[in-house]
Protein backbone atom coordinates (compact mmCIF):
# COMPACT_ATOMS: atom_id res chain seq x y z
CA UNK A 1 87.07 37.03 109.50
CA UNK A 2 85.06 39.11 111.64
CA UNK A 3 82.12 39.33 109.66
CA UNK A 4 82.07 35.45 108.73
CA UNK A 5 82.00 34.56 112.30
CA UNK A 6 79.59 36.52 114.12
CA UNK A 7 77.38 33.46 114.41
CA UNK A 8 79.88 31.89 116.87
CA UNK A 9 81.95 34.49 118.32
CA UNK A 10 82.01 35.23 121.94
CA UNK A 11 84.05 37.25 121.58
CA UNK A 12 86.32 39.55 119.23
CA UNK A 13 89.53 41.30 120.73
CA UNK A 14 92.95 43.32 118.57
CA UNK A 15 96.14 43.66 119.61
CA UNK A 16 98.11 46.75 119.08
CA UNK A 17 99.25 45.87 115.73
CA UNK A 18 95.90 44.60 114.22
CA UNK A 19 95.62 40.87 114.60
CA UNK A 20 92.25 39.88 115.50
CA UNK A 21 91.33 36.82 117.92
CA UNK A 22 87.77 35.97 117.73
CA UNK A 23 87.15 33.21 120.67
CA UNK A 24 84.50 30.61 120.39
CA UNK A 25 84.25 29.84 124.07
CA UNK A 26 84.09 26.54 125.52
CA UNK A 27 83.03 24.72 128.73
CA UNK A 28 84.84 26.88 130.87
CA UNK A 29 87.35 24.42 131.83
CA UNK A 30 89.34 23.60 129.53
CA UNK A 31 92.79 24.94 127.89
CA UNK A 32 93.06 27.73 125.26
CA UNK A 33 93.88 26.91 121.67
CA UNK A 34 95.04 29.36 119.48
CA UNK A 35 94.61 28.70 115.70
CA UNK A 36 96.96 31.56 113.66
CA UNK A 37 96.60 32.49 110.21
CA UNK A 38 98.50 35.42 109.05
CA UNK A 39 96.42 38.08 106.52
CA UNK A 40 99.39 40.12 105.32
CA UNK A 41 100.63 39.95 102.35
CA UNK A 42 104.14 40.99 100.34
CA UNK A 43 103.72 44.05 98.65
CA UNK A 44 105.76 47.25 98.02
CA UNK A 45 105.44 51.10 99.52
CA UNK A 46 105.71 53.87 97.09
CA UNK A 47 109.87 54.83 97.62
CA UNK A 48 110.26 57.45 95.62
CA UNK A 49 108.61 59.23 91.74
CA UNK A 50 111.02 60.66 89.27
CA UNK A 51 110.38 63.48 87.13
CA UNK A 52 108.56 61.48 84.32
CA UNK A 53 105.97 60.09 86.85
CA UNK A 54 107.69 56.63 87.27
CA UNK A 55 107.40 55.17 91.06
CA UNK A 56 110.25 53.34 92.69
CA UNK A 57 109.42 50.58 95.05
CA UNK A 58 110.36 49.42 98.73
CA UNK A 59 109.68 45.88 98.94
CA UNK A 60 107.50 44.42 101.67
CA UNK A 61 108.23 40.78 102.25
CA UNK A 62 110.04 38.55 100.10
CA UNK A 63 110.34 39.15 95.97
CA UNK A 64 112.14 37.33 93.13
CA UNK A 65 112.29 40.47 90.69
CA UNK A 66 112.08 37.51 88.12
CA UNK A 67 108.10 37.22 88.55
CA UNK A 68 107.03 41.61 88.25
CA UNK A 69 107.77 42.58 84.78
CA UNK A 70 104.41 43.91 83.05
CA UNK A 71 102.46 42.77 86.20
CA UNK A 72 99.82 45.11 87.24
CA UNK A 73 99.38 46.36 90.85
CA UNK A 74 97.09 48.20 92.84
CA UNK A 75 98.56 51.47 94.77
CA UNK A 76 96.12 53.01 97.92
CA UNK A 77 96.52 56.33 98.50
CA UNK A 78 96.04 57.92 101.89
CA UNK A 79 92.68 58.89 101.37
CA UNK A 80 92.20 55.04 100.56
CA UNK A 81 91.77 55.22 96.52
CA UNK A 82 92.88 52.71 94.63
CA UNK A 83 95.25 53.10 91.37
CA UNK A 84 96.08 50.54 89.06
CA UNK A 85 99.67 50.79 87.43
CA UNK A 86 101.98 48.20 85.85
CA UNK A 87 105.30 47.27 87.10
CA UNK A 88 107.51 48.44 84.03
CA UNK A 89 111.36 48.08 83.71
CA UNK A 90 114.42 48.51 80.96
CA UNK A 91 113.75 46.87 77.72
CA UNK A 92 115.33 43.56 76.72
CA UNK A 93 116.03 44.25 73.36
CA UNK A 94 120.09 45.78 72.54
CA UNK A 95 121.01 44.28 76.08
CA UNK A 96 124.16 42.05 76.15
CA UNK A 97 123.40 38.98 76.61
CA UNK A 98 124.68 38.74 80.49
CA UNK A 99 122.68 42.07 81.12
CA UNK A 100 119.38 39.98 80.14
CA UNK A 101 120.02 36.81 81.23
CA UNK A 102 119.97 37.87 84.81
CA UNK A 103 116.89 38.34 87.10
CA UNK A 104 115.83 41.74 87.47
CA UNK A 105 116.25 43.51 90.74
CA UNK A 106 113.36 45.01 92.59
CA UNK A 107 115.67 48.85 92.64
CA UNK A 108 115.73 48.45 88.79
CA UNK A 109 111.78 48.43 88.58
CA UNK A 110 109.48 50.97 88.64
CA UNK A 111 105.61 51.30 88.30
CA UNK A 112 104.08 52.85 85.55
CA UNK A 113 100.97 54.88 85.94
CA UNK A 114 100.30 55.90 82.47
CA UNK A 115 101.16 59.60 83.39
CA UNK A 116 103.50 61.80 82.24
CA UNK A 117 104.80 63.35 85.08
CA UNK A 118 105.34 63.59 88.55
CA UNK A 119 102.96 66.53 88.64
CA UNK A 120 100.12 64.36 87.76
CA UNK A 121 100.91 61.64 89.53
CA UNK A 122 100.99 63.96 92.74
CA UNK A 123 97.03 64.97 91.21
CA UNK A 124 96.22 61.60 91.66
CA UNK A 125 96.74 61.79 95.50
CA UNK A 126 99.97 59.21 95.33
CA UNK A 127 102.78 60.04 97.89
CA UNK A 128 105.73 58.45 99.66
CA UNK A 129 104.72 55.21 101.79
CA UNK A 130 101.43 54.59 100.11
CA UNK A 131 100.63 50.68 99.86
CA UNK A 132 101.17 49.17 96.73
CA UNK A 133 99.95 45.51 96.20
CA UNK A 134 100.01 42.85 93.65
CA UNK A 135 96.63 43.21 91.40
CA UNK A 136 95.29 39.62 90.22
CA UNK A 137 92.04 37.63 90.10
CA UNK A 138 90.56 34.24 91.64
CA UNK A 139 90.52 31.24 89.18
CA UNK A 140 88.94 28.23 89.11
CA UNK A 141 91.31 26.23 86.80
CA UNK A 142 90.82 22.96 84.44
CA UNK A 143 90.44 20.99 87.19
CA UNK A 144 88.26 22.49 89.38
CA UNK A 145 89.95 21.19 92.74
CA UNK A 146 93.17 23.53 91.80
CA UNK A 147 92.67 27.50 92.73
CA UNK A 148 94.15 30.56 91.85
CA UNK A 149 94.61 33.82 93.66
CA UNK A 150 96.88 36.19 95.40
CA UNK A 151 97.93 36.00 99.00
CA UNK A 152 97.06 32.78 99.35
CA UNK A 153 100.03 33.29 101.46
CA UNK A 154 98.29 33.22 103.98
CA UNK A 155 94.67 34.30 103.64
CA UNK A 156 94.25 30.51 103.61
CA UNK A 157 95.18 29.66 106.72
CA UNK A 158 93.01 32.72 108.13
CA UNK A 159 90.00 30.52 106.18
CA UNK A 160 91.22 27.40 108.24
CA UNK A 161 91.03 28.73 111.00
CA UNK A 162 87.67 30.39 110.91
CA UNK A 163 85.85 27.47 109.38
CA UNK A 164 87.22 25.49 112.41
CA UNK A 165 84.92 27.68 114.93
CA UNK A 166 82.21 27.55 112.60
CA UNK A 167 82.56 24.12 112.46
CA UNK A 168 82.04 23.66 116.47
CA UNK A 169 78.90 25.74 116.12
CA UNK A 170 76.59 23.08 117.16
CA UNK A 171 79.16 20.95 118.96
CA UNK A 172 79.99 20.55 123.06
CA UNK A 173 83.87 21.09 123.63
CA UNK A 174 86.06 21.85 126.70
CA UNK A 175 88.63 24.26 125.28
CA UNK A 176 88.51 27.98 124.21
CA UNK A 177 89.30 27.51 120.52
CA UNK A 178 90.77 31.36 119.15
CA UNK A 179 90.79 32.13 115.28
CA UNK A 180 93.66 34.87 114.62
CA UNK A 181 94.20 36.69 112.17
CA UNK A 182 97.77 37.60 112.62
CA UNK A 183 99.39 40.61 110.91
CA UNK A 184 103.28 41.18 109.71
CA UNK A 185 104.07 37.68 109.64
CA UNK A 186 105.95 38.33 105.98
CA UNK A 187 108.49 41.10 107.65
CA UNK A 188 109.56 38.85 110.59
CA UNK A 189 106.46 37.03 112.44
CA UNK A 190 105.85 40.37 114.13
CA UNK A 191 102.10 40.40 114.76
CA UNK A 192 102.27 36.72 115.62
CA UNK A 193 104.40 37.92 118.80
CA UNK A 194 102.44 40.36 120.42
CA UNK A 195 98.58 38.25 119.11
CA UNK A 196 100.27 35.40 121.58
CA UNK A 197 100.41 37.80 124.21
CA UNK A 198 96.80 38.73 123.61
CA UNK A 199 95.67 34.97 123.94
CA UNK A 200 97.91 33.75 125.96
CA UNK A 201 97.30 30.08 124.26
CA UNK A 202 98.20 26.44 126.24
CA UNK A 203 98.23 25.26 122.95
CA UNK A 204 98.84 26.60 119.31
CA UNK A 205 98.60 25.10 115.58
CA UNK A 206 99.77 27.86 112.96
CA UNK A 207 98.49 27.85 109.66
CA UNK A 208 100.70 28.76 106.47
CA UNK A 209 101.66 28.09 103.19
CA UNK A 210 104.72 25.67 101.70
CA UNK A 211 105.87 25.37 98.76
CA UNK A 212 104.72 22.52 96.49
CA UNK A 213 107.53 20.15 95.48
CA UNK A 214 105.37 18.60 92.63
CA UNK A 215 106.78 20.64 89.71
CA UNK A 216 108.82 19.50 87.13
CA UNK A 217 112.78 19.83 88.04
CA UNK A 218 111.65 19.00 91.54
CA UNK A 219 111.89 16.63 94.12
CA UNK A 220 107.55 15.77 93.94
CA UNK A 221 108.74 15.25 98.54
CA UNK A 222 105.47 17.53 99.19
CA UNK A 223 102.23 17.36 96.90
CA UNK A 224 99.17 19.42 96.34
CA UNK A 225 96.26 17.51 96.98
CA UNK A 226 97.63 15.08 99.45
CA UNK A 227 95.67 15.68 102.62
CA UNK A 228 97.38 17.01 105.18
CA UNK A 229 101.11 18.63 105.74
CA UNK A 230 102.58 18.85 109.22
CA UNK A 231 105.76 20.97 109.69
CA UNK A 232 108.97 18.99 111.35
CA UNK A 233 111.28 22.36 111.63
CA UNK A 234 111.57 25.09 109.46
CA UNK A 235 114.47 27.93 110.22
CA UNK A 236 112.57 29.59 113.23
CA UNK A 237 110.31 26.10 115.19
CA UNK A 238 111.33 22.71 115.96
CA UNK A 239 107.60 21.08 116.20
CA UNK A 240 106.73 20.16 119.19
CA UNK A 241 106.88 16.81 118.86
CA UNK A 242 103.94 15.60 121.39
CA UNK A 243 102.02 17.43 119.22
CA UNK A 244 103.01 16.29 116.20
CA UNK A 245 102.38 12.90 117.05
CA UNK A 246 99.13 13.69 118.52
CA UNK A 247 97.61 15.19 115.30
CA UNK A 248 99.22 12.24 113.21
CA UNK A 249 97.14 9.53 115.17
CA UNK A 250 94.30 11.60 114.90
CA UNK A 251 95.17 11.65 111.26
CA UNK A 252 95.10 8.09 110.80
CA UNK A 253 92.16 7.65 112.92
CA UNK A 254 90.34 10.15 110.69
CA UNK A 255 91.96 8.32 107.17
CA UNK A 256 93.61 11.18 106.32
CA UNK A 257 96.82 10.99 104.79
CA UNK A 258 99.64 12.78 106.11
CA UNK A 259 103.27 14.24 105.00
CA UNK A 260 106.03 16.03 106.79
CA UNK A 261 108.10 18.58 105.42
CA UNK A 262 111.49 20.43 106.44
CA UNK A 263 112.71 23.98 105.34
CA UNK A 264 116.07 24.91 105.68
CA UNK A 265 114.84 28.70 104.97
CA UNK A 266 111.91 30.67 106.07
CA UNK A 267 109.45 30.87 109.37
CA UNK A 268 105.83 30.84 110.16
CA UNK A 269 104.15 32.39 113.03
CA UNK A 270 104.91 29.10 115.46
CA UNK A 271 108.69 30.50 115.47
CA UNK A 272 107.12 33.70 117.70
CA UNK A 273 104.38 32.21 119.57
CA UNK A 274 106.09 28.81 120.54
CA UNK A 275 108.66 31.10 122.41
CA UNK A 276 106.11 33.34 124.22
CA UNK A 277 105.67 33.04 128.53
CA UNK A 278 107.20 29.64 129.45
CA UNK A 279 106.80 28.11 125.81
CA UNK A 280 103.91 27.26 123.67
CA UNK A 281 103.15 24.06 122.93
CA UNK A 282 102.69 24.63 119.10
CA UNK A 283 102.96 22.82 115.56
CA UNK A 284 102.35 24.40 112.05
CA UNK A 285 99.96 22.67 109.54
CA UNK A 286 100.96 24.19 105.91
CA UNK A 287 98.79 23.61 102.97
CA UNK A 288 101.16 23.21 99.88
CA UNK A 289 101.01 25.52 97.20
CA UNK A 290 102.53 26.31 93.24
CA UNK A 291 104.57 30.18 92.86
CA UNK A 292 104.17 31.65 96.17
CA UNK A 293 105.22 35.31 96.48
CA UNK A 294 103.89 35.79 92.59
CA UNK A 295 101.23 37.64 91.74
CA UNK A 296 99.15 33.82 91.73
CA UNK A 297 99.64 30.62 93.72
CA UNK A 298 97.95 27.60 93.76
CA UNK A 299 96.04 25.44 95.95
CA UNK A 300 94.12 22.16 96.16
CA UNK A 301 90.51 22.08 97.99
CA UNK A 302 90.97 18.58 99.63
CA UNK A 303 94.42 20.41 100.95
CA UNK A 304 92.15 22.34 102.67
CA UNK A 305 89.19 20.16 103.63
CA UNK A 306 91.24 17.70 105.45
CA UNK A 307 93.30 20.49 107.32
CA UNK A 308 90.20 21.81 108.48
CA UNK A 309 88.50 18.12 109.67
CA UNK A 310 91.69 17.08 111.53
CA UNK A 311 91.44 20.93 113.38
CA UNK A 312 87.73 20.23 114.22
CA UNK A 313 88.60 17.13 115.67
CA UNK A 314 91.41 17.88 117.38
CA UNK A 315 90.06 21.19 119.10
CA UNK A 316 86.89 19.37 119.90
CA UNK A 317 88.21 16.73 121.19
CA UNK A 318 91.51 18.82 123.57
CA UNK A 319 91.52 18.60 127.02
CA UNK A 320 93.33 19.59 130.21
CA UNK A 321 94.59 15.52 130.19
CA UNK A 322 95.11 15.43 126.72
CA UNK A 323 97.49 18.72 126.95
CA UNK A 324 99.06 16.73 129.98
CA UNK A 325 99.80 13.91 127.79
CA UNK A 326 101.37 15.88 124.92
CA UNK A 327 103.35 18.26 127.13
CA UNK A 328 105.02 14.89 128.55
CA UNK A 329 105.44 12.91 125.46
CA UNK A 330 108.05 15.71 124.31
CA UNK A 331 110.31 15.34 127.49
């Protein structure tokens, strides 16, 4: 984020956990906006090596056991090598039935390093707490619009949110517009807490993930593709609805589509910063996406495009009035 920004950074600041802001500054009297992306990912720590060189994991984030069999991950020791193992686990074949037919739990996995023993797995440099992360590769698939990768969750929404100030490069605008990059978001929206304190935003749009309802056995209620996805509530943020509505006329005005989702489970960084000071006026724009927390999800380009076009508009176009406005249509 750093790097790709330089050309319209003013300035680049951390917080004490590692989120970086990078401010794009504007006229010098208008509000802050704080854009969020988080760039953690779920992963594992090393929890524990047998004997026989086998590595029991601690999860980091959220897993469904179901997706890790015979997946191959990346483990960084302390003096930052990189291993690659593959996450092995009991045989199916001789299990009853109702032994096999049930998703595997994360405690009943292990990570095989093609050692064979602990001894040489402790040559390799690997100890306790080392960072161990899903291993995978960027597609392009059939059609070209649909991407593959890892941590899409939410390296994504860290790309939103940097294209928006490069997108302003050559443009006039009142506000301070802030890319973050916030960290910890998967173990509780930790780094999204202490980044608002470091901006100390007026207003704030957080940028995430949701899951794509466009499978088969599913409802199709949220599409890849579509345009843009606005978040009503989700288990930690009510949107704020002056907000909401803002961005949706500025949708329309823009001919972008729009659609509106609602989780019963699961947060994004708007469920920390919305509550910082006196309250954040804050929304989260989520770009749908296939087999999140897997070792691949997918996304659709004009998902992102038209996030990124309403964001330009809307940052360019944000005001002290226009905050006024907002703030009061919510009362």
């Amino acid at each position: 984020m750093k790097r790709w920004t330089e050309s319209v950074a003013d300035e680049v600041t951390y917080d004490n956990l590692g989120s970086i802001a990078i401010t794009k500054k504007g006229s010098g009297s208008g509000p802050k906006v704080m854009l969020a992306g988080h760039v953690d990912e779920i992963g594992f720590l090393v929890k524990s090596i047998d004997d026989n060189g086998f590595i029991r994991l601690h999860p980091i984030g959220g897993w469904w056991g179901h997706v890790l069999p015979s997946h191959p991950v990346t483990i960084t020791t302390k003096k930052g090598d990189k291993l690659t193992g593959l996450i092995g686990s009991k045989a199916p074949h001789g299990m009853p039935a109702d032994v096999r037919n049930k998703v595997m739990e994360i405690k009943d996995l292990f990570v095989d390093l093609g050692v064979r023993n602990k001894g040489e797995v402790e040559l390799l440099g690997v100890s306790i707490g080392d960072m161990v992360t899903p291993k995978s590769d960027f597609m392009v698939l059939g059609n070209p619009n649909f991407l593959a990768a890892k941590a899409w969750d939410d390296r994504i929404g860290a790309i939103i949110a940097t294209q928006v100030l490069l997108n302003l490069k050559d443009r006039q605008h009142e506000a301070d517009v802030v890319a973050v990059g916030t960290v910890q978001e998967e173990v509780g929206l930790r780094g999204a807490k202490t980044a608002a304190y470091l901006v100390k935003p007026d207003v704030a749009v957080s940028l995430d993930v949701t899951i794509a309802t466009d499978t088969p056995g599913d409802d199709n209620r949220i599409k890849m593709g579509f345009g843009v996805t606005m978040e009503l509530a989700d288990s930690s943020h009510l949107g704020h609805r002056g907000l909401l509505g803002h961005l949706e006329e500025m949708a329309k005005g823009l001919n972008l589509p729009v659609q509106f989702e609602l989780l019963a489970a699961g947060g994004t960084d708007s469920g920390e910063i919305h509550k910082s000071f006196d309250g954040v006026i804050a929304v989260t724009c989520s770009i749908p996406s296939r087999y999140i927390h897997s070792h691949y999800a997918l996304i659709h380009r004009k998902d992102v495009a038209d996030t990124i076009t309403l964001l330009t508009e809307f940052v360019a176009s944000l005001n002290w009035d226009t905050v006024e406005k907002i703030r009061v249509f919510n009362r």
